[in-house]
PDB file of N, CA and C in Angstrom:
ATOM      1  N   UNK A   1       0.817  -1.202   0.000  1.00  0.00           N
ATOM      2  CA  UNK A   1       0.000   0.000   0.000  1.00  0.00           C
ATOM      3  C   UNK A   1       0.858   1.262   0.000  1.00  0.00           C
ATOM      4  N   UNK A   2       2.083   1.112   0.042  1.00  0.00           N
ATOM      5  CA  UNK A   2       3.108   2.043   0.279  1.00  0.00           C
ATOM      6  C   UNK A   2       2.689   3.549   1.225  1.00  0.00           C
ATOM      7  N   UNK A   3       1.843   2.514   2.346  1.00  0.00           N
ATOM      8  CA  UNK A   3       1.765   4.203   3.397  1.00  0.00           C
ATOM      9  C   UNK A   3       0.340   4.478   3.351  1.00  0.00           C
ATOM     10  N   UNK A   4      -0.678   4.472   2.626  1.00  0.00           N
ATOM     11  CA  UNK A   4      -2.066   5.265   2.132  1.00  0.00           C
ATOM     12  C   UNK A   4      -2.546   3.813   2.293  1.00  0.00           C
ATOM     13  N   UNK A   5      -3.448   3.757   3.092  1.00  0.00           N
ATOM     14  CA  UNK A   5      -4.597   2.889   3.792  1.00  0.00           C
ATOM     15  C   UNK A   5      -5.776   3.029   3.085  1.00  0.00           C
ATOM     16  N   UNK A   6      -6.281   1.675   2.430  1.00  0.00           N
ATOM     17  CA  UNK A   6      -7.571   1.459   1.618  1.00  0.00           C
ATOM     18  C   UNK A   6      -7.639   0.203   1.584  1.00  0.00           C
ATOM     19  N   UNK A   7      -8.749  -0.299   0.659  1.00  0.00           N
ATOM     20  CA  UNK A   7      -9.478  -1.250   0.652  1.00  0.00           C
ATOM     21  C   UNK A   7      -8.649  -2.050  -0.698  1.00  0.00           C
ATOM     22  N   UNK A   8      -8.620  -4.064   0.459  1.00  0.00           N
ATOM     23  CA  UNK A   8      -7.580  -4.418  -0.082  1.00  0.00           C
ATOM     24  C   UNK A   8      -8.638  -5.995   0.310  1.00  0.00           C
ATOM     25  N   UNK A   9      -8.055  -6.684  -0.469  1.00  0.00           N
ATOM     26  CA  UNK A   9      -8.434  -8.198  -0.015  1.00  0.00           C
ATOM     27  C   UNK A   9      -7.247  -9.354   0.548  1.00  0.00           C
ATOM     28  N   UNK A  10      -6.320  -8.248   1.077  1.00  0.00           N
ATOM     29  CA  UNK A  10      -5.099  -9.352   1.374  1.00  0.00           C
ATOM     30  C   UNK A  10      -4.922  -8.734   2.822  1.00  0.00           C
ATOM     31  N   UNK A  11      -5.602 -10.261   3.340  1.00  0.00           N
ATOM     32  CA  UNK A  11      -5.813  -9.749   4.922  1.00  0.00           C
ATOM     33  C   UNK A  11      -4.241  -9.743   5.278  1.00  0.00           C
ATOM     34  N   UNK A  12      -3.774  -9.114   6.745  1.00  0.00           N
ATOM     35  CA  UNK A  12      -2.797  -9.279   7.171  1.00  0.00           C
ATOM     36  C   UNK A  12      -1.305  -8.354   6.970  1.00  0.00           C
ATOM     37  N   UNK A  13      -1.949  -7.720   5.794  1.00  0.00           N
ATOM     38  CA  UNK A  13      -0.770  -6.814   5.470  1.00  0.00           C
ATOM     39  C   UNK A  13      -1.189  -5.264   4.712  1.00  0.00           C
ATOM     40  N   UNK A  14      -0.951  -4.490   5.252  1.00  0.00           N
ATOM     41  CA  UNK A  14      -1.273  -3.008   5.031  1.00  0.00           C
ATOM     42  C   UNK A  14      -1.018  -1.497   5.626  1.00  0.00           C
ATOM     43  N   UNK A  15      -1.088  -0.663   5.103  1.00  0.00           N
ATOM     44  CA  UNK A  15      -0.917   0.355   5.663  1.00  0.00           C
ATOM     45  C   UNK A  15      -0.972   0.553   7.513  1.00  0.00           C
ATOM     46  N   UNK A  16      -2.396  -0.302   7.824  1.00  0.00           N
ATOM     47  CA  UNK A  16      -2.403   0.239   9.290  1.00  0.00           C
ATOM     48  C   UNK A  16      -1.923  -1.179   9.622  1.00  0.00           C
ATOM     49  N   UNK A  17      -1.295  -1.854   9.259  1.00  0.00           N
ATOM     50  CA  UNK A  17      -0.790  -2.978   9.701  1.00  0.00           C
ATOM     51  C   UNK A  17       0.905  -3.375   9.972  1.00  0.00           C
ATOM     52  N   UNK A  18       1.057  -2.468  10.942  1.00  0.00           N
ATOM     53  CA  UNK A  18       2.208  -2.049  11.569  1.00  0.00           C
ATOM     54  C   UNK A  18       3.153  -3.025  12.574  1.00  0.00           C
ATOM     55  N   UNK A  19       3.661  -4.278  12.358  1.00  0.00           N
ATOM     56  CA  UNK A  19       3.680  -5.166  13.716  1.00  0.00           C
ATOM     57  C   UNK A  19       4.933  -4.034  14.792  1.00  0.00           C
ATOM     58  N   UNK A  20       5.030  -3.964  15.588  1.00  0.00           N
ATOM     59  CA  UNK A  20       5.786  -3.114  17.243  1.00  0.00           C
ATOM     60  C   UNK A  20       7.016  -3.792  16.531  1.00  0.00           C
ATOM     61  N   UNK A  21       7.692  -4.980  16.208  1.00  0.00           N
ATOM     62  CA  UNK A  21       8.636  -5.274  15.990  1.00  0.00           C
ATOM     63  C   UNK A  21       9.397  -5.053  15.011  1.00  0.00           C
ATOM     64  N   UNK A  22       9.137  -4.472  14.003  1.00  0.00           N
ATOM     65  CA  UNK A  22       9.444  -4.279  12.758  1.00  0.00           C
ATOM     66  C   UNK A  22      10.549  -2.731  13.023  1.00  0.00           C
ATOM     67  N   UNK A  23      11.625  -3.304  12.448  1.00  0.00           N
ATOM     68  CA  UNK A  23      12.731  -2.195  12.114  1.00  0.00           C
ATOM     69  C   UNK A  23      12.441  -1.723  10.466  1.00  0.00           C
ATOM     70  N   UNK A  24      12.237  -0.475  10.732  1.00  0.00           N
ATOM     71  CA  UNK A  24      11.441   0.094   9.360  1.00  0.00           C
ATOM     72  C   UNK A  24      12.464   1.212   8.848  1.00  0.00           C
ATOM     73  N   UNK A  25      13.850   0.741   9.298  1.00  0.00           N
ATOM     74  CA  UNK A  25      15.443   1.419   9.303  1.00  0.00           C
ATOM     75  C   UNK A  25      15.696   0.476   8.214  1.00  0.00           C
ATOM     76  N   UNK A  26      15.760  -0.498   7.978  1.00  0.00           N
ATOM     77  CA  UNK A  26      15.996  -1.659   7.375  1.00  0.00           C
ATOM     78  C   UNK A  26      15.679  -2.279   6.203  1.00  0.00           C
ATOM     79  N   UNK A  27      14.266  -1.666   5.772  1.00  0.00           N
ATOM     80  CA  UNK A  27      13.119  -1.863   4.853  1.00  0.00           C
ATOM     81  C   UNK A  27      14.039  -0.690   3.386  1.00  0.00           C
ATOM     82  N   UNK A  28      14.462  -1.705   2.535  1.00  0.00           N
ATOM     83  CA  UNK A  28      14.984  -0.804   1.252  1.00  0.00           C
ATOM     84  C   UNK A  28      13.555  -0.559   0.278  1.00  0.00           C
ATOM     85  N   UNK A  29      12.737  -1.165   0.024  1.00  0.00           N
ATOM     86  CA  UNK A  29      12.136  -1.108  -0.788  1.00  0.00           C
ATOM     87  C   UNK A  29      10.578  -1.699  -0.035  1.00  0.00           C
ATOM     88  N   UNK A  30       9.329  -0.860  -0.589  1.00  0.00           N
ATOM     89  CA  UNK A  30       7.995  -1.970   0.028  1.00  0.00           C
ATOM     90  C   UNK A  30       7.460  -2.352  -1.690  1.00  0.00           C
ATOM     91  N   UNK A  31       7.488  -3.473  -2.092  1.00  0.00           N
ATOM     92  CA  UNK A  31       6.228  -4.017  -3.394  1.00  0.00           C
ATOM     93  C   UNK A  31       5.059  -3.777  -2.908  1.00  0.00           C
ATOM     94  N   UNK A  32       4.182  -3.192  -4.003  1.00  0.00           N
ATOM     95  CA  UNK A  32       3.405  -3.021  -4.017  1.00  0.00           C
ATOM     96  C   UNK A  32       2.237  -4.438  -4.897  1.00  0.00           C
ATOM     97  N   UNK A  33       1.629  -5.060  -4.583  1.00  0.00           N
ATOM     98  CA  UNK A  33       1.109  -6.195  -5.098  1.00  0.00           C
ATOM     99  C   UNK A  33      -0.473  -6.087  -5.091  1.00  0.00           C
ATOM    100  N   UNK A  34      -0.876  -6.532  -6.500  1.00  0.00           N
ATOM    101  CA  UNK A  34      -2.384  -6.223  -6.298  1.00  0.00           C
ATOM    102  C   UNK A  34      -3.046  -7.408  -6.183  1.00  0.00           C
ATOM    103  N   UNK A  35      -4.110  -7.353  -6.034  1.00  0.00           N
ATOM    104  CA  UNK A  35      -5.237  -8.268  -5.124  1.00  0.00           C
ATOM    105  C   UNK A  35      -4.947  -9.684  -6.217  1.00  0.00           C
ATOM    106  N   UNK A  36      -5.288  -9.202  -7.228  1.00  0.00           N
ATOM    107  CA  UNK A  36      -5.181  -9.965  -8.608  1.00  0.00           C
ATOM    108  C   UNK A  36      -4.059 -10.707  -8.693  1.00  0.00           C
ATOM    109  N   UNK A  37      -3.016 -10.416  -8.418  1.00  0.00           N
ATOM    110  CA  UNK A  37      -1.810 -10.637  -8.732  1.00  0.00           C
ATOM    111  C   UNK A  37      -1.520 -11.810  -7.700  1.00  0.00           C
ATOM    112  N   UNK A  38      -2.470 -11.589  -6.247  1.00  0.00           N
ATOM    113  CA  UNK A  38      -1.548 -12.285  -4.744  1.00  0.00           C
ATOM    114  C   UNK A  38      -2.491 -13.189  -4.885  1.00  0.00           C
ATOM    115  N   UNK A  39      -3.877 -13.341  -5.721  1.00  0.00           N
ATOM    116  CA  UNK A  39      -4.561 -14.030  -5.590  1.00  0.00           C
ATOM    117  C   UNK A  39      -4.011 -15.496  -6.430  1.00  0.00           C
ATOM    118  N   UNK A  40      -3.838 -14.970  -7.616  1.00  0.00           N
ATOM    119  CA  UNK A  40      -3.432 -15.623  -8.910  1.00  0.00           C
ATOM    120  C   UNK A  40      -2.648 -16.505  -8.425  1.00  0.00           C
ATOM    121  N   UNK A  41      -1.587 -15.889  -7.857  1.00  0.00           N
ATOM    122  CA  UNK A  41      -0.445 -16.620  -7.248  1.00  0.00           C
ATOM    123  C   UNK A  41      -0.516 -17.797  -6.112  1.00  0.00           C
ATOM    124  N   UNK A  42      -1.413 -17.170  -5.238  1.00  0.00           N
ATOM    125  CA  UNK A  42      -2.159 -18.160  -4.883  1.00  0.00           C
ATOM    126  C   UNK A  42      -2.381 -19.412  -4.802  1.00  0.00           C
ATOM    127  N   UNK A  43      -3.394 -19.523  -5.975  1.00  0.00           N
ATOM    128  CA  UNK A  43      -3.699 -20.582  -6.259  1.00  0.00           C
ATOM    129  C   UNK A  43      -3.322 -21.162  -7.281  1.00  0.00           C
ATOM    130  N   UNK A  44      -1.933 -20.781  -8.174  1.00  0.00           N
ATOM    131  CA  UNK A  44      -0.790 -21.566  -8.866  1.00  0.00           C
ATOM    132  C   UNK A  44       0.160 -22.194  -7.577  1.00  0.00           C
ATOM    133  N   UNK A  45       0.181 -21.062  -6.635  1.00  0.00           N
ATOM    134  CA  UNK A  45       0.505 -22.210  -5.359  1.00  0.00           C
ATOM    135  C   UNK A  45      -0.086 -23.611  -5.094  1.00  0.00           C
ATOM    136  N   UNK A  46      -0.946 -23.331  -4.610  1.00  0.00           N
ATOM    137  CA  UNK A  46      -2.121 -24.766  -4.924  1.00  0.00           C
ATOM    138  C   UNK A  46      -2.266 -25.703  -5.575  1.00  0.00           C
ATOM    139  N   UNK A  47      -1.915 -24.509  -6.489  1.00  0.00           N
ATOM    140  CA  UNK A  47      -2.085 -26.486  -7.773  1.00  0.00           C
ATOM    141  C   UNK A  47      -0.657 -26.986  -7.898  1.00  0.00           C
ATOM    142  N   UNK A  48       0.357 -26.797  -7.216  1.00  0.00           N
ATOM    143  CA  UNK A  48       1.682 -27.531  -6.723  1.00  0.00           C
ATOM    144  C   UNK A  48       1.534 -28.146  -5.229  1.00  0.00           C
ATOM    145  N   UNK A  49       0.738 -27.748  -4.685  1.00  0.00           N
ATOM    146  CA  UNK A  49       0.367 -28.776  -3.548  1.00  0.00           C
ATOM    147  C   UNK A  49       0.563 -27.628  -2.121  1.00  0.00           C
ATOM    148  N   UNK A  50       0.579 -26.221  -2.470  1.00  0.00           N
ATOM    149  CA  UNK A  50       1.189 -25.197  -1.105  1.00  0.00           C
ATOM    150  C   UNK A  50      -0.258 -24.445  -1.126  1.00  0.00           C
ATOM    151  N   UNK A  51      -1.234 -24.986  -0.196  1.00  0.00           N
ATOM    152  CA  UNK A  51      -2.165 -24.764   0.486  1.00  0.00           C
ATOM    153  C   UNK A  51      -1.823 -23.704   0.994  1.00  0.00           C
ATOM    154  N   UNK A  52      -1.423 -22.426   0.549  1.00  0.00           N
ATOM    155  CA  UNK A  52      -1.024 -20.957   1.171  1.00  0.00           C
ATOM    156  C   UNK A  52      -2.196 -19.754   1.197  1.00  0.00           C
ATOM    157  N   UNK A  53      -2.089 -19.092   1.782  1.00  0.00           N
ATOM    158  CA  UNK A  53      -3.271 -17.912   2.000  1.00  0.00           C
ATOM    159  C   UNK A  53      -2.743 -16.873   0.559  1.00  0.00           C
ATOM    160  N   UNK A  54      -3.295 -15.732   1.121  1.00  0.00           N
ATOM    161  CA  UNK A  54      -3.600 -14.729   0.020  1.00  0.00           C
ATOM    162  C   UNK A  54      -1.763 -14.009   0.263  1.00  0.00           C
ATOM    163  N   UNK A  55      -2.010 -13.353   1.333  1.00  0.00           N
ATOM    164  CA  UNK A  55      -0.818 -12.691   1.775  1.00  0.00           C
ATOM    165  C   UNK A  55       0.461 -13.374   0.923  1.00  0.00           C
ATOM    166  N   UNK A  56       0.813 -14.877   1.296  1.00  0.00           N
ATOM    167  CA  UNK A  56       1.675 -15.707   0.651  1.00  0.00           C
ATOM    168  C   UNK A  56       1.804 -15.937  -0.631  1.00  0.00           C
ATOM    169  N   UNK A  57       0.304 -15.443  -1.185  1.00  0.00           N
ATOM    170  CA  UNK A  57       0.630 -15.107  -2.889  1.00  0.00           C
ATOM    171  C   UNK A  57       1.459 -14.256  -3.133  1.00  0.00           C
ATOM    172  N   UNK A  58       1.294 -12.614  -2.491  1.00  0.00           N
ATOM    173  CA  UNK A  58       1.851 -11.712  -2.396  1.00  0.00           C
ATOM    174  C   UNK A  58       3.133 -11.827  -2.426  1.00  0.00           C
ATOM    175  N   UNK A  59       3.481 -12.186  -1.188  1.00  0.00           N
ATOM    176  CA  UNK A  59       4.803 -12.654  -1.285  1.00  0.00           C
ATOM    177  C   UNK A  59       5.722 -13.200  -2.247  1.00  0.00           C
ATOM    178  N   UNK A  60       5.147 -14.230  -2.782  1.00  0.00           N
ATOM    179  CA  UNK A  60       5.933 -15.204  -3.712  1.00  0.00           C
ATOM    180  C   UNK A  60       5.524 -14.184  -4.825  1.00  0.00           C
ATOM    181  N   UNK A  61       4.884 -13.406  -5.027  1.00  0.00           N
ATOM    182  CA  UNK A  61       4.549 -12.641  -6.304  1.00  0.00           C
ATOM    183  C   UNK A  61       5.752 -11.854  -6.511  1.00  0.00           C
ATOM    184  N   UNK A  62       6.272 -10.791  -5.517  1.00  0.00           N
ATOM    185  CA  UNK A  62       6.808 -10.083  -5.288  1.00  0.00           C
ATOM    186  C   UNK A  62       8.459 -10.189  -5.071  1.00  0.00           C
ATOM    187  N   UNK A  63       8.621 -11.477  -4.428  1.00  0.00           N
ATOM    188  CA  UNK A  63       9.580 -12.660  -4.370  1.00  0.00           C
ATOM    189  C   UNK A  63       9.862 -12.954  -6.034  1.00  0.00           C
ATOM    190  N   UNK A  64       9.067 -13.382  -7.290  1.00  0.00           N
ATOM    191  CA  UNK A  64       9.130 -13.513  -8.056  1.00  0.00           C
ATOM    192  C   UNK A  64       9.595 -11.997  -9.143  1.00  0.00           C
ATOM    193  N   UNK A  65       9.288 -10.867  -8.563  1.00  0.00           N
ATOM    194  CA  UNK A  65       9.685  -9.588  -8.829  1.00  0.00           C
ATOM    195  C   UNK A  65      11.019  -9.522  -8.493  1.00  0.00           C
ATOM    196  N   UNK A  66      11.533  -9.674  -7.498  1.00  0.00           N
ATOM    197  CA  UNK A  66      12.742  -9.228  -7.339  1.00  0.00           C
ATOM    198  C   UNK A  66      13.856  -9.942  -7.965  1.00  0.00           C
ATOM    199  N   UNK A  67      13.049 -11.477  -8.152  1.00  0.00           N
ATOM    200  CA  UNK A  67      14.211 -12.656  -9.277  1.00  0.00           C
ATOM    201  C   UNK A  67      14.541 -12.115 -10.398  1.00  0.00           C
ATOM    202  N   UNK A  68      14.047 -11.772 -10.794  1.00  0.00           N
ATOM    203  CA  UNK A  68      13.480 -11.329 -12.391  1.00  0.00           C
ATOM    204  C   UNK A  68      14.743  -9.959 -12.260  1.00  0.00           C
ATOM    205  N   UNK A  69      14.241  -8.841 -11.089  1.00  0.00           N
ATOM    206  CA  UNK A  69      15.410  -7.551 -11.548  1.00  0.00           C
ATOM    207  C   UNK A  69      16.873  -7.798 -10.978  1.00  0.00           C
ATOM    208  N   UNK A  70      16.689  -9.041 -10.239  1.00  0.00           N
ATOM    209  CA  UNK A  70      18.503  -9.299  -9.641  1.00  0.00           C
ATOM    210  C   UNK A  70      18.671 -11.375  -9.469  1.00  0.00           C
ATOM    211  N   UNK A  71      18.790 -11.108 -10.931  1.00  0.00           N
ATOM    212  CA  UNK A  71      18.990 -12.539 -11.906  1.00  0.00           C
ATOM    213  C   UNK A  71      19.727 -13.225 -10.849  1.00  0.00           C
ATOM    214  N   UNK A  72      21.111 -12.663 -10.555  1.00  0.00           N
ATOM    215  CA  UNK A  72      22.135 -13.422 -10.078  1.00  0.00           C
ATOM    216  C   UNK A  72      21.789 -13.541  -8.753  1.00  0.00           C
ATOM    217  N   UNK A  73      21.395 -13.144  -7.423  1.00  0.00           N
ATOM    218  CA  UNK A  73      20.930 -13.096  -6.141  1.00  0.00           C
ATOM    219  C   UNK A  73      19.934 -14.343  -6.588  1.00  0.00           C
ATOM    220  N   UNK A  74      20.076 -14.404  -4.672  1.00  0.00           N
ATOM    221  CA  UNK A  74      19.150 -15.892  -4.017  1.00  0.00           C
ATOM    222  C   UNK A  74      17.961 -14.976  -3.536  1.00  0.00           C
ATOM    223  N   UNK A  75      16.927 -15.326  -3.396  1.00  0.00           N
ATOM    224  CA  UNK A  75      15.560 -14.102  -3.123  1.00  0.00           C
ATOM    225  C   UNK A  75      14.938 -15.942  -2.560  1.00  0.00           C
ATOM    226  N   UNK A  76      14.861 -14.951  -0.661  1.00  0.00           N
ATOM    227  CA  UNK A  76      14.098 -16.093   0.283  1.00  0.00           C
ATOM    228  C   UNK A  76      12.829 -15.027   0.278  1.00  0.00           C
ATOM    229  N   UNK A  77      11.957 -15.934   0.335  1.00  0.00           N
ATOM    230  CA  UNK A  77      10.467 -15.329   1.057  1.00  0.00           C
ATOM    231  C   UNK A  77       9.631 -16.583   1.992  1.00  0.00           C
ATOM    232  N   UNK A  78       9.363 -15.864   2.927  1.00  0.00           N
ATOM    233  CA  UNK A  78       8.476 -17.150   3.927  1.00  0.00           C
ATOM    234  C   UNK A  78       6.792 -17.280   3.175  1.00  0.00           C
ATOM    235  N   UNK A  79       6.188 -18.421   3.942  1.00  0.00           N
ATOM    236  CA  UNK A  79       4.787 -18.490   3.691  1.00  0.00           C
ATOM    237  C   UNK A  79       4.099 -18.570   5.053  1.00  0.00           C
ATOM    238  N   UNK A  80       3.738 -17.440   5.364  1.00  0.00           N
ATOM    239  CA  UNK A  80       3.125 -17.692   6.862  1.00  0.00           C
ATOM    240  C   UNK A  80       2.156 -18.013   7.065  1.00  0.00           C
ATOM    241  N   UNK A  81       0.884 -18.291   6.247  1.00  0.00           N
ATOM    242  CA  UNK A  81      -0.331 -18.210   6.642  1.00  0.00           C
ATOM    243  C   UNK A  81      -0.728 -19.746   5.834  1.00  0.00           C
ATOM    244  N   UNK A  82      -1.970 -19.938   6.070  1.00  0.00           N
ATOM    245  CA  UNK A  82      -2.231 -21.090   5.510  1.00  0.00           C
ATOM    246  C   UNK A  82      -3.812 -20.956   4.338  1.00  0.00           C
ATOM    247  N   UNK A  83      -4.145 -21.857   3.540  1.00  0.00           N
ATOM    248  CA  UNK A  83      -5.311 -21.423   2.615  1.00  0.00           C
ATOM    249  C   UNK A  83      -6.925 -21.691   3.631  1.00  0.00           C
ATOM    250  N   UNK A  84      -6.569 -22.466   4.609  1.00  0.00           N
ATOM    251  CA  UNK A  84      -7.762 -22.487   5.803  1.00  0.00           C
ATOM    252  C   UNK A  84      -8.512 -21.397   5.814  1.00  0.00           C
ATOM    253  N   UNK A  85      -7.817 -20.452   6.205  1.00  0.00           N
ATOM    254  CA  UNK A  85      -8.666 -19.328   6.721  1.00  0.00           C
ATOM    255  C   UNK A  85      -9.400 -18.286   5.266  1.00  0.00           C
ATOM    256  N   UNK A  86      -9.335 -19.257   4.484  1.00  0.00           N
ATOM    257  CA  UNK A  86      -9.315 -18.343   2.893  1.00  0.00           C
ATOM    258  C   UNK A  86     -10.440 -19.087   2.262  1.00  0.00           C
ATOM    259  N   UNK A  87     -11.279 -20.222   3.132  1.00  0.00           N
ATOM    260  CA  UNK A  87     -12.229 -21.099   1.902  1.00  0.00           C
ATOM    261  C   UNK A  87     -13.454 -20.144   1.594  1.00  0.00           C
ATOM    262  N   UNK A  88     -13.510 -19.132   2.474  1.00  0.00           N
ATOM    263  CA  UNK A  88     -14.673 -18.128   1.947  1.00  0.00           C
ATOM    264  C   UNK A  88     -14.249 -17.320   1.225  1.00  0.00           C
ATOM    265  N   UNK A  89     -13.644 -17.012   0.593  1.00  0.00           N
ATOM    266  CA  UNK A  89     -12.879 -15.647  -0.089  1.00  0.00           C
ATOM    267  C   UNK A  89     -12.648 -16.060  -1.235  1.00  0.00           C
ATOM    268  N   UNK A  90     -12.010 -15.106  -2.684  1.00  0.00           N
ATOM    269  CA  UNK A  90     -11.988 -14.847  -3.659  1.00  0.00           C
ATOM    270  C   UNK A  90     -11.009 -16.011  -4.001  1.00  0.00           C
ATOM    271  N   UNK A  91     -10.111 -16.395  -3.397  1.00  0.00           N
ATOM    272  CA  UNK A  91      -8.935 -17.485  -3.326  1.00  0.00           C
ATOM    273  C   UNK A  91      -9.551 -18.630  -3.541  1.00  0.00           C
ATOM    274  N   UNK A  92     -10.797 -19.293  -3.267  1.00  0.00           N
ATOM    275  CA  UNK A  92     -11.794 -20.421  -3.880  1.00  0.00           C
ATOM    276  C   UNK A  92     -12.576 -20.435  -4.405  1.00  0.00           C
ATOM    277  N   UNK A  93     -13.447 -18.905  -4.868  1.00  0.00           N
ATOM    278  CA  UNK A  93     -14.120 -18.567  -5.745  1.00  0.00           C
ATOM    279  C   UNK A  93     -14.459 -19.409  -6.839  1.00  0.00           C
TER     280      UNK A  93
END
């Protein structure tokens, strides 16, 4: 969201979603990822067998962004969430 708080379908991560622990000294760059994009990803997760939430699309979306502009680098991203909490949402649609 880069800062400006609105309406998003990727629970867990956003503007007012600030965790106390976060060193924001540290942070070179925020991706910006759209609903479409974390969703998609998603559930190409899925159909490899990674039962992942929305957020974790994001991730690997964005994860997949940074491969792409720095070829030679290793690019880790976690999957924190799981597709459980997602069987009502656009992600099983």
């Amino acid at each position: 969201s880069k800062g400006e708080a609105g309406s998003h379908k990727i629970q867990g991560i956003g503007a007012n979603f600030i965790p106390a622990i976060l060193n924001k000294e540290i942070i070179d760059e925020v991706i910006t990822v759209s609903n479409e994009d974390a969703i998609n990803t998603a559930k190409e997760l899925a159909k490899s067998g990674l039962m992942v939430g929305i957020s974790s699309g994001a991730n690997v979306f964005a994860a997949s962004m940074l491969a792409k502009k720095f070829p030679d680098k290793r690019i880790l991203t976690m999957l924190n969430d799981t597709a459980e909490r997602y069987l009502s949402t656009d992600l099983f649609a």
